[in-house]
Protein backbone atom coordinates (compact mmCIF):
# COMPACT_ATOMS: atom_id res chain seq x y z
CA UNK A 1 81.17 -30.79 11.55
CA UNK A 2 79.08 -27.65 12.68
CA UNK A 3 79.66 -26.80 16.14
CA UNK A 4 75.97 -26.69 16.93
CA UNK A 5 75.72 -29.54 15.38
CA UNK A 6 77.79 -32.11 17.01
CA UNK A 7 76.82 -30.53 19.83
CA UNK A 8 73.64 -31.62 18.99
CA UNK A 9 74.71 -35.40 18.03
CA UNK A 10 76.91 -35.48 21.50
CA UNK A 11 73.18 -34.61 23.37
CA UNK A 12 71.06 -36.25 20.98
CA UNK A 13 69.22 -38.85 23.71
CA UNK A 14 68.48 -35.39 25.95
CA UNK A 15 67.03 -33.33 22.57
CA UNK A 16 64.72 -36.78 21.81
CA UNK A 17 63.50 -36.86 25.15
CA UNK A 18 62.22 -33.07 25.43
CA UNK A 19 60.83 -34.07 22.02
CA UNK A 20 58.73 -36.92 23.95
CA UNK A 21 57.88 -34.65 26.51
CA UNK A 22 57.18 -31.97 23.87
CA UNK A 23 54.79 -34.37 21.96
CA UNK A 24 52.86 -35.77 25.26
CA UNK A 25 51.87 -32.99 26.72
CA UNK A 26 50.16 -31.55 22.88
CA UNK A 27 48.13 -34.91 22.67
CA UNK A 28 47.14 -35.57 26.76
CA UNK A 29 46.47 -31.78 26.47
CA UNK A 30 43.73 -32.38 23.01
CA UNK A 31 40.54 -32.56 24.72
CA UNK A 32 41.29 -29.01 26.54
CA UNK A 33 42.40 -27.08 23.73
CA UNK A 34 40.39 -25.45 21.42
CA UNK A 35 39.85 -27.49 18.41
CA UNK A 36 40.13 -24.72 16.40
CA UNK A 37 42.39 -21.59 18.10
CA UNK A 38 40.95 -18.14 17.74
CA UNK A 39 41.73 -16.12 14.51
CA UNK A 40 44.81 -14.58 14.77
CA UNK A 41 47.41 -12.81 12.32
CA UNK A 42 50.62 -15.27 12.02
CA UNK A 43 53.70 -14.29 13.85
CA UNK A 44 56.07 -11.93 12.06
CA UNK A 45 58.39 -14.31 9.76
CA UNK A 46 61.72 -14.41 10.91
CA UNK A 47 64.57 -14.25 8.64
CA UNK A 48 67.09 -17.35 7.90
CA UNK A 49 69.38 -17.64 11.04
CA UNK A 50 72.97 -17.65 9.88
CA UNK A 51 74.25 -19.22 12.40
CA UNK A 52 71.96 -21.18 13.84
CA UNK A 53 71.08 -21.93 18.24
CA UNK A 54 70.60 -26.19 18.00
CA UNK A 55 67.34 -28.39 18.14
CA UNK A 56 66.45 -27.49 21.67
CA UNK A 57 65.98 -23.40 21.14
CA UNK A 58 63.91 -24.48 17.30
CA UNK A 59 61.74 -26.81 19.39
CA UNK A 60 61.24 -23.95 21.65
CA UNK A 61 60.74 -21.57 19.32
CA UNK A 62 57.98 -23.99 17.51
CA UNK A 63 56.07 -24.12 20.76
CA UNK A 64 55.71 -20.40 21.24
CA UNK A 65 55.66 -19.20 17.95
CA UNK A 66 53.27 -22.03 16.28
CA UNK A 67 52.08 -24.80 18.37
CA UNK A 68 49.83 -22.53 19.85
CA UNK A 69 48.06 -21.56 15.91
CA UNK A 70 47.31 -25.14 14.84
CA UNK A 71 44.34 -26.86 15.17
CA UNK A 72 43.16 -29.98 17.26
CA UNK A 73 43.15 -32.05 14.41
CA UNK A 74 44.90 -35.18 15.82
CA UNK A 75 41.72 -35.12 18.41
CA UNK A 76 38.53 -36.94 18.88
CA UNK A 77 35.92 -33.48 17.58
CA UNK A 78 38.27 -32.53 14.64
CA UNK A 79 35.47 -33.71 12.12
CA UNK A 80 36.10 -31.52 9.31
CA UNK A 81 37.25 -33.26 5.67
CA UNK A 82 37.42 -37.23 6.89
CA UNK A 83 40.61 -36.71 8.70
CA UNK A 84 41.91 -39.15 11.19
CA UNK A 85 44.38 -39.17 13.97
CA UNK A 86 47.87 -41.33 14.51
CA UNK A 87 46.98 -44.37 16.89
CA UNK A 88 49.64 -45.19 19.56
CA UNK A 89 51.44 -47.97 16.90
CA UNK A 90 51.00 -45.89 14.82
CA UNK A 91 52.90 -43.01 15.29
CA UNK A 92 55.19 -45.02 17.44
CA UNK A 93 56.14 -46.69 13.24
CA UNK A 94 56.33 -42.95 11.87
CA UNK A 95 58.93 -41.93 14.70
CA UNK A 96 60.52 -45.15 13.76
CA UNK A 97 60.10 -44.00 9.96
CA UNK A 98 62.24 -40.82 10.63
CA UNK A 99 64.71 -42.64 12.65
CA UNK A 100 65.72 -45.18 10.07
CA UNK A 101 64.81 -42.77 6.72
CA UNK A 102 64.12 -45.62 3.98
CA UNK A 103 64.00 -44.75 0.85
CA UNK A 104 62.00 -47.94 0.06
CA UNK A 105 61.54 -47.77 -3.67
CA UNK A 106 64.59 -49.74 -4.98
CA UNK A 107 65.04 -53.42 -4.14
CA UNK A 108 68.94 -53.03 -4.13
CA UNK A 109 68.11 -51.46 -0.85
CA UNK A 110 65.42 -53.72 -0.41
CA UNK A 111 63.68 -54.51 3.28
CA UNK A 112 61.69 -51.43 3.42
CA UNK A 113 60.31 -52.53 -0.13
CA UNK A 114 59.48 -55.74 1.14
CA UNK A 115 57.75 -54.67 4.46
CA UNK A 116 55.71 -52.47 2.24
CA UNK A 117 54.67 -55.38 0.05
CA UNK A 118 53.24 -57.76 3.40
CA UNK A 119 51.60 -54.20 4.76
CA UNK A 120 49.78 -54.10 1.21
CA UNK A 121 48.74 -57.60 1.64
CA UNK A 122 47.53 -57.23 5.24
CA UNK A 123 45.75 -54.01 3.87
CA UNK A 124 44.30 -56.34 0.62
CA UNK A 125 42.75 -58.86 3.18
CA UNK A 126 40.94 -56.09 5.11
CA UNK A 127 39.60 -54.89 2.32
CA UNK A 128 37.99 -58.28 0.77
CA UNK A 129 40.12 -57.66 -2.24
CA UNK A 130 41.82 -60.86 -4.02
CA UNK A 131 45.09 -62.03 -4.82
CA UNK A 132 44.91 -60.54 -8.31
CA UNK A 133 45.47 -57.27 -6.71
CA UNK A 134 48.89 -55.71 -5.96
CA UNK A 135 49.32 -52.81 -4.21
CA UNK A 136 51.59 -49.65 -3.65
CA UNK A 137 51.88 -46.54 -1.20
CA UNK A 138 51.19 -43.23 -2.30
CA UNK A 139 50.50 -39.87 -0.98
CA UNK A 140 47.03 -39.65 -0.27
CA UNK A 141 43.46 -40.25 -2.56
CA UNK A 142 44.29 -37.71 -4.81
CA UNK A 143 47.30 -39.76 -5.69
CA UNK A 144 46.12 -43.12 -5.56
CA UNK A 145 43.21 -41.72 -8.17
CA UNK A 146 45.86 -40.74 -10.20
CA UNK A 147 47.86 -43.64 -10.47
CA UNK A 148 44.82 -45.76 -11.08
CA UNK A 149 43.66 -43.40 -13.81
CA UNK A 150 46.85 -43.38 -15.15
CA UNK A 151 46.73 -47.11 -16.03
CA UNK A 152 42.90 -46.54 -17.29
CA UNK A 153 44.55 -44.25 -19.51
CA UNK A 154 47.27 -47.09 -20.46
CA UNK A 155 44.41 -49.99 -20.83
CA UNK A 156 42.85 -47.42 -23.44
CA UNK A 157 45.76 -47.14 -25.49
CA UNK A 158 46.16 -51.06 -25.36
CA UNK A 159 42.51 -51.33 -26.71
CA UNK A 160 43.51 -48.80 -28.98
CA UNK A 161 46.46 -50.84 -30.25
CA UNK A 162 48.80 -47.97 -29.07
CA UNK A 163 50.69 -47.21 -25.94
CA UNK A 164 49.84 -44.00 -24.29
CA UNK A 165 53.27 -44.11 -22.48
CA UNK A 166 55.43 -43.93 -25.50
CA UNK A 167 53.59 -42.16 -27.61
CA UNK A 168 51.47 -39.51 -25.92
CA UNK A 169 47.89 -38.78 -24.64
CA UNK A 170 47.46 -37.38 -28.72
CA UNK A 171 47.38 -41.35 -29.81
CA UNK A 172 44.00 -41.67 -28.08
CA UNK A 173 40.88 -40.57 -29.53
CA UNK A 174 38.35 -39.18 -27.28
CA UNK A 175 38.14 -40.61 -23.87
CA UNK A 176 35.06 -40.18 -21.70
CA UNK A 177 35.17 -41.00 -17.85
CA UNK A 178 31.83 -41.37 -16.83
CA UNK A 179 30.77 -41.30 -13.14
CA UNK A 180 27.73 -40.75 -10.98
CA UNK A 181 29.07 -37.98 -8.35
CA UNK A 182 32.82 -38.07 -8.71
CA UNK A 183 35.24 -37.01 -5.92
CA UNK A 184 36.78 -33.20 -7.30
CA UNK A 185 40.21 -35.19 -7.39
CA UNK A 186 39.24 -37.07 -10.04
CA UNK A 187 38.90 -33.93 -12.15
CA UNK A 188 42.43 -32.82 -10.86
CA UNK A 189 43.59 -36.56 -12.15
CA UNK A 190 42.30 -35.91 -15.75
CA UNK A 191 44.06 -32.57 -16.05
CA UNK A 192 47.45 -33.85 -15.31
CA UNK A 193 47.18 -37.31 -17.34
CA UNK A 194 46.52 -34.77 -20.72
CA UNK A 195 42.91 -36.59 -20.67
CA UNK A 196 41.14 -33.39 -19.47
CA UNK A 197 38.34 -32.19 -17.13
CA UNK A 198 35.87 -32.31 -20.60
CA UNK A 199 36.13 -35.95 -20.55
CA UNK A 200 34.38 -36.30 -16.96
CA UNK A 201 30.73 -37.03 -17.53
CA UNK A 202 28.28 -37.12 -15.27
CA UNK A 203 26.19 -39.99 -14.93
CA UNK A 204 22.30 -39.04 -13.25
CA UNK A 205 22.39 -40.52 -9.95
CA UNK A 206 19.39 -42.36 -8.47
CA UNK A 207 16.57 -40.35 -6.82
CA UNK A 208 17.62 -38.48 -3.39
CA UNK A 209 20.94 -40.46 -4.29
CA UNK A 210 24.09 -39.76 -4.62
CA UNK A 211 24.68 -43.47 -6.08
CA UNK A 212 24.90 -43.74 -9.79
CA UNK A 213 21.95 -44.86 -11.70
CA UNK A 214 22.87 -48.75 -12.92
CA UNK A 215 19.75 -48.44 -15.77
CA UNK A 216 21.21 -44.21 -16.79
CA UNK A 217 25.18 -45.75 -16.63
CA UNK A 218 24.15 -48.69 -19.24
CA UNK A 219 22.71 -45.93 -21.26
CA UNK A 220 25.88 -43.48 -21.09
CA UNK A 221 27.99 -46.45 -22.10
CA UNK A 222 25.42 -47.69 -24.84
CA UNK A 223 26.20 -43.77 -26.21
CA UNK A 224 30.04 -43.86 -25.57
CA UNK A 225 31.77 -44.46 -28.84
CA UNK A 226 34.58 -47.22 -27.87
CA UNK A 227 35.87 -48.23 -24.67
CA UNK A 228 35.24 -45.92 -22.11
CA UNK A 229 36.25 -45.38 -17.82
CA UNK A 230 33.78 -45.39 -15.16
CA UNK A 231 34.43 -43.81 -11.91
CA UNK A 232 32.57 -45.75 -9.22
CA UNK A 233 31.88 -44.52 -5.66
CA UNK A 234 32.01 -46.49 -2.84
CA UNK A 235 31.79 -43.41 0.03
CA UNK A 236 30.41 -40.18 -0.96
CA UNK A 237 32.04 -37.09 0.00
CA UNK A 238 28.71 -35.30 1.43
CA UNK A 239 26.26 -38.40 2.19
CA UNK A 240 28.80 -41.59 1.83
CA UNK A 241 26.60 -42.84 -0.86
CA UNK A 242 28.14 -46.05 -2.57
CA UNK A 243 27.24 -47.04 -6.15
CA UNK A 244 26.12 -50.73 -6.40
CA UNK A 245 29.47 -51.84 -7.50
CA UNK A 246 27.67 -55.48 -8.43
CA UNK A 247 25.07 -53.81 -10.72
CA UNK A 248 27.60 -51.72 -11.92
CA UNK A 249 30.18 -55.13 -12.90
CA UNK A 250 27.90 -56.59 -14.54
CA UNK A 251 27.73 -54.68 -17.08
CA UNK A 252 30.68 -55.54 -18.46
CA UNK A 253 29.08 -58.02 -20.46
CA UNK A 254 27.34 -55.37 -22.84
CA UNK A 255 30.07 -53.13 -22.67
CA UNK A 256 33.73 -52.20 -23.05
CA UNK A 257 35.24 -50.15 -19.45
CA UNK A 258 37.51 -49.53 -17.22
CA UNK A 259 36.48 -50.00 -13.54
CA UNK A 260 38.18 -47.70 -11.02
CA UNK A 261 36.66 -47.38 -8.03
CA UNK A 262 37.19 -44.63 -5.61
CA UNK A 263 36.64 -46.13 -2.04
CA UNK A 264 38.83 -43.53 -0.41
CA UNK A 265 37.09 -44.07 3.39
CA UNK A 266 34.24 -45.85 2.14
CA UNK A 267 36.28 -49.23 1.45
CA UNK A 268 36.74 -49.23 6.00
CA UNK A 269 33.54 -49.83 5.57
CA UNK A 270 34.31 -53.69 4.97
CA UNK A 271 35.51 -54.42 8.41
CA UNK A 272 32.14 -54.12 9.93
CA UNK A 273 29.73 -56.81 9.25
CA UNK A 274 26.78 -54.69 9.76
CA UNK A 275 28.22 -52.38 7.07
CA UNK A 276 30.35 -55.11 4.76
CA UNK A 277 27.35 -55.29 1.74
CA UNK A 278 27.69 -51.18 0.95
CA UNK A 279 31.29 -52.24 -0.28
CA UNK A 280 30.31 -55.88 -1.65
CA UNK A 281 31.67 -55.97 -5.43
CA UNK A 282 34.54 -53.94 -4.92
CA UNK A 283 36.99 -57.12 -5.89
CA UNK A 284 35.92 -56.11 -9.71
CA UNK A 285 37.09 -53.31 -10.43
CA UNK A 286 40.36 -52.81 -12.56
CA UNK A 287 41.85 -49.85 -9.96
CA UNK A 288 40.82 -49.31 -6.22
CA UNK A 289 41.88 -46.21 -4.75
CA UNK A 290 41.86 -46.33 -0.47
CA UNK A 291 43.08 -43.60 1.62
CA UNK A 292 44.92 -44.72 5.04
CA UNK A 293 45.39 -41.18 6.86
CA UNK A 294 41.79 -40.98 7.29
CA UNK A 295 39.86 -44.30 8.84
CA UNK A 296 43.26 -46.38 9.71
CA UNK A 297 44.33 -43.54 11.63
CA UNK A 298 48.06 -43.33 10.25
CA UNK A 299 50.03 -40.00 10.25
CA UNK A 300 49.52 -38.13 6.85
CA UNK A 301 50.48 -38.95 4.21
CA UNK A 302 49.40 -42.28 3.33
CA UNK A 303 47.10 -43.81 0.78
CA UNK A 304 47.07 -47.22 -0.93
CA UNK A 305 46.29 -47.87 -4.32
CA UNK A 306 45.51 -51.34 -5.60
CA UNK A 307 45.29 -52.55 -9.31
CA UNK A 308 44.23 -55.86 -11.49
CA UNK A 309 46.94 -54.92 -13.99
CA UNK A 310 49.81 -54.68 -12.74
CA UNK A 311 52.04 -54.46 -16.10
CA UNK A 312 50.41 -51.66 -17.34
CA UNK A 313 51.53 -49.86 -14.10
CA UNK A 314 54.90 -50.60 -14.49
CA UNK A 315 54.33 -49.57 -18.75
CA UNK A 316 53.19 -46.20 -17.92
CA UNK A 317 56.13 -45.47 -14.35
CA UNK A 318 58.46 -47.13 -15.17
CA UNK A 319 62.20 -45.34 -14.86
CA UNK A 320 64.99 -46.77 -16.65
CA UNK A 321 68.11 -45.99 -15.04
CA UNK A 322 71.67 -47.91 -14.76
CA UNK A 323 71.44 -47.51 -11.78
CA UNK A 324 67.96 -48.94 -10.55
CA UNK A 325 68.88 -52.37 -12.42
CA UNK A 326 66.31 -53.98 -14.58
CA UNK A 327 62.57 -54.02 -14.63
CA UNK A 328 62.09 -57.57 -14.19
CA UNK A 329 59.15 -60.00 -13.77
CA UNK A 330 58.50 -58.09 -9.88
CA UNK A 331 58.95 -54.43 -10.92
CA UNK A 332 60.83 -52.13 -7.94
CA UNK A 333 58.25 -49.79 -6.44
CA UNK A 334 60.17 -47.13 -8.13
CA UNK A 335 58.28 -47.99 -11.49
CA UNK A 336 54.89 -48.26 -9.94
CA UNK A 337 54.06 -44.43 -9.01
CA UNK A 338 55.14 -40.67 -10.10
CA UNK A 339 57.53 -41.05 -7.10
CA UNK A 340 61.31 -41.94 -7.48
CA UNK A 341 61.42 -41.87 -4.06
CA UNK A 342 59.14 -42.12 -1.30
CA UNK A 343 59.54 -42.41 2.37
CA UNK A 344 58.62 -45.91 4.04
CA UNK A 345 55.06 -44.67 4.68
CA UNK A 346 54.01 -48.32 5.13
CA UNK A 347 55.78 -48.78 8.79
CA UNK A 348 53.33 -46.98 10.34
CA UNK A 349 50.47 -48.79 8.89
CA UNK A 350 52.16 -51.99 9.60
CA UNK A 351 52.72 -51.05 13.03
CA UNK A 352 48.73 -50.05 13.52
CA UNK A 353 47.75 -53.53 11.85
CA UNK A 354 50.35 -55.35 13.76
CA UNK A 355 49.28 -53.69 17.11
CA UNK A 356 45.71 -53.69 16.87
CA UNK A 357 44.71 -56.18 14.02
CA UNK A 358 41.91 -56.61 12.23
CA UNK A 359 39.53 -56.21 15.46
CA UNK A 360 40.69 -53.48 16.77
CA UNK A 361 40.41 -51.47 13.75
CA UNK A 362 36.57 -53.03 13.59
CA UNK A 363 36.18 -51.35 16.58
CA UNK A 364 37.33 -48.30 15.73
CA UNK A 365 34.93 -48.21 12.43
CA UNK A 366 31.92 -48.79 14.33
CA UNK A 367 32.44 -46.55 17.12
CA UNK A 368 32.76 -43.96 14.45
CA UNK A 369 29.82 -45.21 12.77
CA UNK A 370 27.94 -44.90 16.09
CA UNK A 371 29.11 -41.54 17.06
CA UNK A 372 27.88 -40.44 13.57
CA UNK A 373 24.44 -41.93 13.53
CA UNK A 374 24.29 -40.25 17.69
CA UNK A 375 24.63 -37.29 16.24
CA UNK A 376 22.48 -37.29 13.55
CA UNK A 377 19.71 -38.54 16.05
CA UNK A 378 20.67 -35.40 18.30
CA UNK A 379 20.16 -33.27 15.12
CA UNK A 380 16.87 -34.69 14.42
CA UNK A 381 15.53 -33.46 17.70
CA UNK A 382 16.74 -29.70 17.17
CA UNK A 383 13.94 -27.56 15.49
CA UNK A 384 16.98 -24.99 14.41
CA UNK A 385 18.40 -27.63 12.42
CA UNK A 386 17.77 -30.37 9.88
CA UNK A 387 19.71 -33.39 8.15
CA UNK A 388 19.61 -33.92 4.25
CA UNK A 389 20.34 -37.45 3.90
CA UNK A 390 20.33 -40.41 6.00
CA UNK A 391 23.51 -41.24 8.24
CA UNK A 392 24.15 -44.08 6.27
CA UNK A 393 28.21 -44.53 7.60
CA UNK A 394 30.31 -42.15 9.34
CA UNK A 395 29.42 -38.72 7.28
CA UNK A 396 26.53 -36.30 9.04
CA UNK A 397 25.40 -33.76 6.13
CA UNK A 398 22.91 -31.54 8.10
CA UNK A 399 22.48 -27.23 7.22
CA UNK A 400 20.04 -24.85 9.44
CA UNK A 401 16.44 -25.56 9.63
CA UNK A 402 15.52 -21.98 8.29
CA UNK A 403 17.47 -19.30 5.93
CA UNK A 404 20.81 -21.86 5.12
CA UNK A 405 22.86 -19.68 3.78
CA UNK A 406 26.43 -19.94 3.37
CA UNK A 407 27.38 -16.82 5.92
CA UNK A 408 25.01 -17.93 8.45
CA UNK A 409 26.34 -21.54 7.82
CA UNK A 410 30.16 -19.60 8.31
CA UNK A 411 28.63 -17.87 11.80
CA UNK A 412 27.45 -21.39 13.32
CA UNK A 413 30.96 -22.93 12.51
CA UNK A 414 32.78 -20.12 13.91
CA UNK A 415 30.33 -20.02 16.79
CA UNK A 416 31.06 -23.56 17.93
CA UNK A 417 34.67 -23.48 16.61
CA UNK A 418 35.89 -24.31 20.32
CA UNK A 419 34.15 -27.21 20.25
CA UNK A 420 34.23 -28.34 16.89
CA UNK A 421 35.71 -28.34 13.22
CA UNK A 422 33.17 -28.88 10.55
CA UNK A 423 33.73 -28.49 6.89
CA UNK A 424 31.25 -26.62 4.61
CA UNK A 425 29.73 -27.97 1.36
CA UNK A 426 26.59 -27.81 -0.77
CA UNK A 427 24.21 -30.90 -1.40
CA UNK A 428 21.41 -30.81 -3.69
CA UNK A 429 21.99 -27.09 -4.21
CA UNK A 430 21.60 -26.39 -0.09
CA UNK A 431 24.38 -25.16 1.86
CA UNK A 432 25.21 -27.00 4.36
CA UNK A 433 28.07 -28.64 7.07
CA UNK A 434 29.72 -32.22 6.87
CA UNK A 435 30.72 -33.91 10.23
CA UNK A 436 32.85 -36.70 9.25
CA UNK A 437 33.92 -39.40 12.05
CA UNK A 438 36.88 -40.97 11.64
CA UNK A 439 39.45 -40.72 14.95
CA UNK A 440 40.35 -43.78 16.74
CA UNK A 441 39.68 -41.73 19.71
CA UNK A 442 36.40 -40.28 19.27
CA UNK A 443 33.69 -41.41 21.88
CA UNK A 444 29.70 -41.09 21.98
CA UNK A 445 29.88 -38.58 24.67
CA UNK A 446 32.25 -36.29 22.13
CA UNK A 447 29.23 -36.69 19.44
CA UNK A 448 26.64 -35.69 22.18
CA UNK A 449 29.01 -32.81 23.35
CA UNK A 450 29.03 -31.57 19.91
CA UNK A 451 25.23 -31.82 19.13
CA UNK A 452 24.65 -29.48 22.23
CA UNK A 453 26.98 -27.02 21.05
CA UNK A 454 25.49 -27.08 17.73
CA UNK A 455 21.83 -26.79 19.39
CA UNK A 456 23.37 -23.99 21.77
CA UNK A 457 24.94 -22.12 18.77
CA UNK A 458 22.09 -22.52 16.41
CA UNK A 459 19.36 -21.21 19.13
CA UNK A 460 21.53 -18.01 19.15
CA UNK A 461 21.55 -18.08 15.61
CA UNK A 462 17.58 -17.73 15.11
């Protein structure tokens, strides 16, 4: 063995411990940093030691040389994207993920596979989905889209009376995806599954809405020659808008489609009673896609995806191997995602769920939903500024009162930078800034201490 490196092994309870120590001071030191440093150039890259000095000069190295660049984002004001934090559990399962290194796609290896499968069913009850779901781990939304796509894409073939998986995307005739304001992923999704970024259509949305228009989808279907996919919303990007998933189920009656819904951080919003009915209906659709590293506050990455047909999953990823045994009635993971391999992402989850249950992840929804609708109220009162949709969740889509352009827009985020990450976007052709709430430890006084930088900031702007 490498000297450094049993030297390492023999010292390995010291090198953990500095790596506590390491790790508690950058998270009881969040609320003083900056949330986003100061612009600087990156450090010089060094070249590939040779020989190299052990863990306890890298981790040294890391904090001087980079710790110091990244952002606050594991923090209660990181509000940019929808990005959560780790809770306690939960990176106390993604430490534990490391330390035992799964490779939880093969059931010949199989107790990470099957704490997977009870995380996905915990994660299935919170959501108000059924039984005829299953479930698997993924990467993140852009993933889970795919994957659910992926068996749209399958479904169509099967209409079809051919099978997209064996014999190519070219079997299909045209395929239209309609949807009312897709997430940009879903584009990304078409362009790898061969179906294209043509085939999107976009549905009109209802008036000030971001929601898809029920009476305009029935029409775009009534026009779409065979069966067809429709991209439902529950959780806008810019305004968390959700499509009436009910309206939108029923109907199936008049017309042949797939349902995938994309309730990336809108489907949290089922743990709160006040908030339950903007995700009612979600149980229907054929593919659910639900992202975990933003409202369940796991490490990233980590999404779920959930489908209604579970065969055509295992049809399309599939991996036939002597060594991975046969499919069987209860396909390995390894044939239910692009992945061969994937670490055991659910431990952390299951460790947040197990710690903190179903309540204390209410708790965390609504306080977010509270912060959010605090600051919009905050906003309201500021002359300099002025919101463009109702604070309908945990999303505040506000721009500048007068001349919202995108560099003055740029100069108020980089003015309040310190205080604050907020992500740019356009809505209704207006520039403007997204502050999305989703950290477990986010508190009203955070949302207030934002709105006065804002107000501070914006003054100085006019």
């Amino acid at each position: 063995m490498d000297r450094t490196l049993a030297a390492d092994l023999a010292r390995l309870p010291e090198l953990l411990d500095a790596t506590r120590r390491a790790a508690t001071e950058a998270l009881t030191g969040l609320d003083a940093r900056p949330v986003v440093p100061p612009a600087a150039a990156p450090p010089e890259p060094e070249p590939l030691p040779g020989h190299g000095s052990g863990a306890e000069e890298a981790l040294a190295a890391f904090r001087s040389r980079w710790e110091p660049r990244f952002s606050a984002s594991a923090g209660p004001r990181y509000l940019g994207f929808v990005t959560g934090g780790a809770t306690p559990a939960a990176l106390a399962g993604d430490w534990l993920t490391a330390t035992h290194d799964q490779n939880s796609n093969s059931a010949l290896d199989g107790a990470g596979q099957h704490l997977e499968r009870e995380t996905v069913g915990w994660l299935r009850e919170l959501f108000g989905l059924s039984d005829a779901h299953t479930g698997t781990f993924v990467s993140g939304a852009t993933q889970s889209n795919t994957v659910g796509l992926a068996i749209a894409r399958e479904w169509l073939g099967e209409r079809a009376g051919v099978s997209v998986s064996e014999d190519g995307v070219g079997a299909l005739g045209p395929v239209r995806v309609l949807s009312g304001a897709p997430h940009s992923s879903v584009a990304k999704a078409l362009a790898v599954l061969g179906l294209g970024r043509a085939s999107l259509v976009r549905v009109p949305t209802l008036p000030g809405r971001e929601a898809v228009d029920p009476a305009a989808l029935d029409r775009a279907l009534a026009d779409t020659p065979g069966p067809a996919v429709v991209v439902a919303n529950a959780g806008t990007v810019n305004t968390v808008d959700f499509d009436d998933l009910r309206a939108v189920d029923a109907l199936r009656p008049r017309h042949d489609f797939w349902l995938h819904t994309d309730a990336a951080f809108g489907a949290f919003a089922a743990l709160s009673p006040d908030h339950a009915h903007l995700a009612a209906g979600l149980d229907a659709s054929d593919s659910v896609c639900v992202d975990l590293h933003k409202w369940l506050n796991v490490p990233y990455d980590s999404a779920v995806q959930f489908t209604r047909r579970r065969d055509l999953q295992a049809r399309v990823f599939q991996n036939s191997a002597a060594y991975l045994g046969p499919l069987g009635p209860d396909p390995d993971l390894v044939h239910l995602t692009p992945e061969n391999s994937h670490r055991l992402r659910a431990l952390a989850a299951w460790f947040t769920l197990r710690a903190y249950g179903r309540e204390g992840h209410r708790e965390i929804v609504e306080r977010d939903i509270d912060c959010a609708r605090a600051l919009g109220a905050a906003l309201e009162q500021d002359p300099a500024l002025r919101l463009l949709a109702p604070v309908r969740l945990n999303v505040v889509c506000f721009t500048l009162a007068e001349a919202p352009t995108p560099e003055r827009l740029a100069a108020l985020r980089e003015a309040v930078g310190a205080e604050v990450f907020l992500t740019p976007t356009v809505y209704a052709g207006t520039p403007a800034l997204r502050a999305a709430f989703s950290n477990w430890r986010t508190t009203r006084a955070d949302a207030l201490r934002v709105a006065e930088a804002l107000r501070t900031a914006a003054k100085e702007l006019v």
